[in-house]
N, C-alpha and C. Protein backbone atom coordinates (compact mmCIF):
# COMPACT_ATOMS: atom_id res chain seq x y z
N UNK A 1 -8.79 1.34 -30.59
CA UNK A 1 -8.51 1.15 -31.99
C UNK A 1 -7.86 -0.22 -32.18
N UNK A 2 -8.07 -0.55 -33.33
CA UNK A 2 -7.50 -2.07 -33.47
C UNK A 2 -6.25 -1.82 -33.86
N UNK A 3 -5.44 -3.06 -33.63
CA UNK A 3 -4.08 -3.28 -34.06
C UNK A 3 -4.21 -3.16 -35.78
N UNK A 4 -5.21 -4.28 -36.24
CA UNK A 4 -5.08 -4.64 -37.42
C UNK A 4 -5.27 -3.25 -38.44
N UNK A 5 -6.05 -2.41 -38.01
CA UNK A 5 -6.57 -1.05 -38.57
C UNK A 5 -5.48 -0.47 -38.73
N UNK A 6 -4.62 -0.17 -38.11
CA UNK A 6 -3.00 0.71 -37.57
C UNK A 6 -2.27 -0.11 -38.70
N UNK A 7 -2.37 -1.32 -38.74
CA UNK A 7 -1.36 -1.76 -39.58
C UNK A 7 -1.90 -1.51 -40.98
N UNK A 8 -2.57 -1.69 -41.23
CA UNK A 8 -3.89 -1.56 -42.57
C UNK A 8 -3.40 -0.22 -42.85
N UNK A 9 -3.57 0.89 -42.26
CA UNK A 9 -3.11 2.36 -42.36
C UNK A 9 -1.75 2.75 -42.84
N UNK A 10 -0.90 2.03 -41.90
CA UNK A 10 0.87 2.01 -42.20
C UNK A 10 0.90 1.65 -43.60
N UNK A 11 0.30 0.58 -44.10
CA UNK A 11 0.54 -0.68 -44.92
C UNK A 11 -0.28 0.60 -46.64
N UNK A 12 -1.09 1.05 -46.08
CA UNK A 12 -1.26 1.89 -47.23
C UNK A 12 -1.26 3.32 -47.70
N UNK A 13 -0.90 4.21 -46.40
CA UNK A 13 0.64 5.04 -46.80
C UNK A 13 1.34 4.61 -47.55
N UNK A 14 2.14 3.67 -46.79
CA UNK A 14 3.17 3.64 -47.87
C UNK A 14 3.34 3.18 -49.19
N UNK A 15 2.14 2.65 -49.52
CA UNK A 15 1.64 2.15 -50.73
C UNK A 15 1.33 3.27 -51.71
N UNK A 16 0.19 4.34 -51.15
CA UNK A 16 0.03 5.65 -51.43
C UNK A 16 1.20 6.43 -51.91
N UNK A 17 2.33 6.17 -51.03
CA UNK A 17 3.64 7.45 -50.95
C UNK A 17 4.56 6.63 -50.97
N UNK A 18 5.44 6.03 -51.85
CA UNK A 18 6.14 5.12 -51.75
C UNK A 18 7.81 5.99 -51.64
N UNK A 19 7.95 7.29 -51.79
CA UNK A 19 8.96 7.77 -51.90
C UNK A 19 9.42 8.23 -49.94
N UNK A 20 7.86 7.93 -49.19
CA UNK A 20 7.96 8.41 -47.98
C UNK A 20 8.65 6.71 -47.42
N UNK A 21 7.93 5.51 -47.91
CA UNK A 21 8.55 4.58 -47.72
C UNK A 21 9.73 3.99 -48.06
N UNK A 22 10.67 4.68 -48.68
CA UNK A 22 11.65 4.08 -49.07
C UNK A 22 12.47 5.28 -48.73
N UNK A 23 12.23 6.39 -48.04
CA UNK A 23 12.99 7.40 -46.70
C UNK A 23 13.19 6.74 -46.00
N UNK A 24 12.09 6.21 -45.56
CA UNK A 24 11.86 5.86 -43.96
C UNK A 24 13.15 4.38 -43.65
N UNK A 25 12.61 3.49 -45.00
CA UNK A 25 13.61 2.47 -45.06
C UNK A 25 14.91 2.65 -44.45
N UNK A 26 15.17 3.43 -45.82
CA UNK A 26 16.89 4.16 -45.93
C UNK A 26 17.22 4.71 -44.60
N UNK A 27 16.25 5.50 -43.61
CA UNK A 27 16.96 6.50 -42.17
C UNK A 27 17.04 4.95 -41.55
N UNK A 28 16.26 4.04 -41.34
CA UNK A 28 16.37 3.65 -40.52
C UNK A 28 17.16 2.40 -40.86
N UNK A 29 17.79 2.20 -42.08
CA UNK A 29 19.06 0.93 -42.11
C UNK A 29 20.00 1.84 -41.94
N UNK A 30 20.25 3.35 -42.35
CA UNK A 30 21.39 4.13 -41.91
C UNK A 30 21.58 4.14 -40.32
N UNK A 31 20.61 4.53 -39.58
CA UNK A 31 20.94 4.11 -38.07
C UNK A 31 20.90 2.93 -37.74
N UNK A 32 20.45 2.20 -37.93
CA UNK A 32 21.20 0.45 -37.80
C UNK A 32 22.38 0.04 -38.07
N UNK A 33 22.98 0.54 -39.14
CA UNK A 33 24.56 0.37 -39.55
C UNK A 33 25.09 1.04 -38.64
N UNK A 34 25.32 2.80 -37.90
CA UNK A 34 25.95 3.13 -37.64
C UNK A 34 25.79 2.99 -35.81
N UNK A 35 24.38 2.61 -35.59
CA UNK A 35 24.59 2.68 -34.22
C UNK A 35 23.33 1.37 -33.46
N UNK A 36 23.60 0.40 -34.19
CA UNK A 36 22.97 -0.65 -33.94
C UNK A 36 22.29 -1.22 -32.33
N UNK A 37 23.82 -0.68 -31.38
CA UNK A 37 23.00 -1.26 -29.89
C UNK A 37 21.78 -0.77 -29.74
N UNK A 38 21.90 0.73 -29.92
CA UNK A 38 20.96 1.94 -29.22
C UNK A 38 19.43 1.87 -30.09
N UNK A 39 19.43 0.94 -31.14
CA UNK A 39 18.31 0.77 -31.92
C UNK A 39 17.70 -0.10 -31.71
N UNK A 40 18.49 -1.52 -31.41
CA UNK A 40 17.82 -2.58 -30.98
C UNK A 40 17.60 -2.35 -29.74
N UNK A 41 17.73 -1.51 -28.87
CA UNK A 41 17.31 -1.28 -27.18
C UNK A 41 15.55 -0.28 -27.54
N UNK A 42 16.25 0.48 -28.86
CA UNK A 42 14.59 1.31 -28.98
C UNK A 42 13.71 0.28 -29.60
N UNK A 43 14.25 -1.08 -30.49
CA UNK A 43 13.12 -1.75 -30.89
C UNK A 43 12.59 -2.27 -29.93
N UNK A 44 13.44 -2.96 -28.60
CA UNK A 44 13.09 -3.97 -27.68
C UNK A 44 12.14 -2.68 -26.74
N UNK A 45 12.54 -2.27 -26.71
CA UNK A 45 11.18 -0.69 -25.76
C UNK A 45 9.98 -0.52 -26.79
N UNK A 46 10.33 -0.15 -28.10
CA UNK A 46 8.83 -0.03 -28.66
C UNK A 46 8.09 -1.64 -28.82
N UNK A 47 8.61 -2.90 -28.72
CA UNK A 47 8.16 -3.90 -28.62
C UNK A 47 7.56 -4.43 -27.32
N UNK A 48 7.87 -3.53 -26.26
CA UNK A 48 7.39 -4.08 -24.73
C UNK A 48 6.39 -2.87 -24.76
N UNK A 49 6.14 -1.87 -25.41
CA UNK A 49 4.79 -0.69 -25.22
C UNK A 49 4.12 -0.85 -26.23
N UNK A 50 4.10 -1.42 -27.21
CA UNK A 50 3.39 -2.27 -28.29
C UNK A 50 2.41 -3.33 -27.79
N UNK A 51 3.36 -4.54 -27.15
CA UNK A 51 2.62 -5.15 -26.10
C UNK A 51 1.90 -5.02 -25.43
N UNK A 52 1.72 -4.10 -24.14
CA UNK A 52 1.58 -3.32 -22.95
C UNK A 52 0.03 -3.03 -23.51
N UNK A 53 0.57 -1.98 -25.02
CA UNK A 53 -0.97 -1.54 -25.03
C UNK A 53 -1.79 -2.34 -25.73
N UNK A 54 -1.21 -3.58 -26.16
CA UNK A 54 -2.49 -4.46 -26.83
C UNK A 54 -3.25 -5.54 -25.55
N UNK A 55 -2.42 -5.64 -24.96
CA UNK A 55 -3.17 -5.99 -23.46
C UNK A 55 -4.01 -5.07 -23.18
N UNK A 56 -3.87 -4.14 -22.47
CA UNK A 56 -4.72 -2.82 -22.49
C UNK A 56 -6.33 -2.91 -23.14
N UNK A 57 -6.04 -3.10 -24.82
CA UNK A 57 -7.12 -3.32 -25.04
C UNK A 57 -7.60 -3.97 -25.13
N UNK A 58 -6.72 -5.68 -25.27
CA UNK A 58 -7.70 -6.41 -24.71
C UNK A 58 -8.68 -6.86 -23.39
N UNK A 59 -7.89 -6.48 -22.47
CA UNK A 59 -9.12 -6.34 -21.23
C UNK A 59 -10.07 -4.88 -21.25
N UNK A 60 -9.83 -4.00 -22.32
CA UNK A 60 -10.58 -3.01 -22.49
C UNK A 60 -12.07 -3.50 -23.45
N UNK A 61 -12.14 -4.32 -24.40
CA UNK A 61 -12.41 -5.04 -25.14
C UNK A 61 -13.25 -5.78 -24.13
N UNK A 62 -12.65 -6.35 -23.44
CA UNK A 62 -13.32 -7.46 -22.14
C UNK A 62 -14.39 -6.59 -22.08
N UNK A 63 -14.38 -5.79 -21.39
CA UNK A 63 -14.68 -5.13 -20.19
C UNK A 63 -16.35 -4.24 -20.67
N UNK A 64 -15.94 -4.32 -22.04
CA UNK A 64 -17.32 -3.50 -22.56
C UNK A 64 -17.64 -4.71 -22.97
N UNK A 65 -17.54 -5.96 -23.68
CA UNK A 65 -18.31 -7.06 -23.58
C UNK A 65 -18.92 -7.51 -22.78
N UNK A 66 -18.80 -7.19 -21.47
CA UNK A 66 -18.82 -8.21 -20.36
C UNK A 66 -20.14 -7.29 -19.85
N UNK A 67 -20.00 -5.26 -19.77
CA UNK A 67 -20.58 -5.13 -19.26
C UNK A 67 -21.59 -4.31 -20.31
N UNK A 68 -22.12 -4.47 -21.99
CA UNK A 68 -23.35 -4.73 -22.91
C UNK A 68 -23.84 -5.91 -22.31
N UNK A 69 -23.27 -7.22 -22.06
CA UNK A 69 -24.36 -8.31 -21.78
C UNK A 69 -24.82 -8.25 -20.56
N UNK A 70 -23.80 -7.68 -19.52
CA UNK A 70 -24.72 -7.18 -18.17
C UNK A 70 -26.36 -6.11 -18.33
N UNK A 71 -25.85 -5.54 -19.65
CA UNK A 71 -26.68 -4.30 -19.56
C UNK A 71 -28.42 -4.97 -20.07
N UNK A 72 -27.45 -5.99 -21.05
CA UNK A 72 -28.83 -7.09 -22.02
C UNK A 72 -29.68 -7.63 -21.01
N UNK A 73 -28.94 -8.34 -19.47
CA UNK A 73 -29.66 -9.29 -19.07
C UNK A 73 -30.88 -8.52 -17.59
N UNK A 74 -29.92 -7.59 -17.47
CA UNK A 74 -30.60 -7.01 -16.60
C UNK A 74 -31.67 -6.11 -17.10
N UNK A 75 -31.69 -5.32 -18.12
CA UNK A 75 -32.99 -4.72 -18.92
C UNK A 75 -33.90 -5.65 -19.67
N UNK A 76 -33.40 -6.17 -20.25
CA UNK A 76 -34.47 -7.35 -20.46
C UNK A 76 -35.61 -7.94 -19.76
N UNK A 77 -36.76 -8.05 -20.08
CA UNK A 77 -38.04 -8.36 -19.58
C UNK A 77 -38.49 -9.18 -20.25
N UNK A 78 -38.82 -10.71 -19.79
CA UNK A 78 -39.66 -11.56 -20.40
C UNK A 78 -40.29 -11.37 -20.98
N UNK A 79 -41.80 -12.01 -22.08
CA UNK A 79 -42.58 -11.85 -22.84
C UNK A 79 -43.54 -12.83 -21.41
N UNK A 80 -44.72 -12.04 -21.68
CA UNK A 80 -45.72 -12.59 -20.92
C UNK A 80 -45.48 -12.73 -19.35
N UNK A 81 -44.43 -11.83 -18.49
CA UNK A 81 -44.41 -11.21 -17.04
C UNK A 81 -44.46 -12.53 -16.43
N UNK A 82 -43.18 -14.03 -16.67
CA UNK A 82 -43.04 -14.58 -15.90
C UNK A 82 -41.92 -14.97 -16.36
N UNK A 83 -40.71 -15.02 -15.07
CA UNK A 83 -39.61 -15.42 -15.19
C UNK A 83 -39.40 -16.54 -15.55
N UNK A 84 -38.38 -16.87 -16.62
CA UNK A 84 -38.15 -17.91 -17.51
C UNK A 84 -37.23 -19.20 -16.59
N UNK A 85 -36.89 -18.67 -15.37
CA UNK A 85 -36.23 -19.43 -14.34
C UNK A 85 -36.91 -20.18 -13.67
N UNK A 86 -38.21 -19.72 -13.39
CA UNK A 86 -38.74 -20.40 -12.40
C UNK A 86 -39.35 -21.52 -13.28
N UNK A 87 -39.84 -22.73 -12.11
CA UNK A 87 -40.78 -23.56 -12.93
C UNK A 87 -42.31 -23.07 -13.49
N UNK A 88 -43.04 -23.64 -15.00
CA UNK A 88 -43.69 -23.50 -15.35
C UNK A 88 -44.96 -23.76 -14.68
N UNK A 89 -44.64 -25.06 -14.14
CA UNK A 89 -45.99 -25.43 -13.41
C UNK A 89 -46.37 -25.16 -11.82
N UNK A 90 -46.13 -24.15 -11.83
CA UNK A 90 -46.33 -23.07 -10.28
C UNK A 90 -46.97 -22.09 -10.54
């Protein structure tokens, strides 16, 4: 799944439900005021598995690119049963 999709989704919830967005606000400046270390240790953790998994998909991403054009070059068959590599005049 894409990043941008996830955010696109978040982004219109709360657009949709604005009373769920302005909960969510409020819990989470209330635990920031009252217990700030232990939040910025959960942002800095959900920011390193955030990461983690957008790597993830990007070599996941790779990996089916890499192996559709494997799939293109090797099924693929010339037009007229002569390889396009070799020389013409042979």
């Amino acid at each position: 799944m894409d990043f941008g999709k996830i955010v696109s989704g978040i982004g219109s919830l709360f657009q949709a439900h604005p009373a769920i967005a302005v909960a969510v606000v409020v819990g989470l400046g209330v635990l920031f005021y009252f217990r700030p270390k232990p939040m910025l240790k959960l942002v800095a953790t959900l920011l390193v598995f955030v990461c983690l998994a957008y790597v993830f998909t990007l070599f996941g991403d790779m990996t089916v690119t890499g192996y559709s054009q494997k799939t293109k070059m090797v099924n693929d068959i010339p037009q007229g049963g002569q390889d396009p590599a070799s020389p013409s005049g042979r």
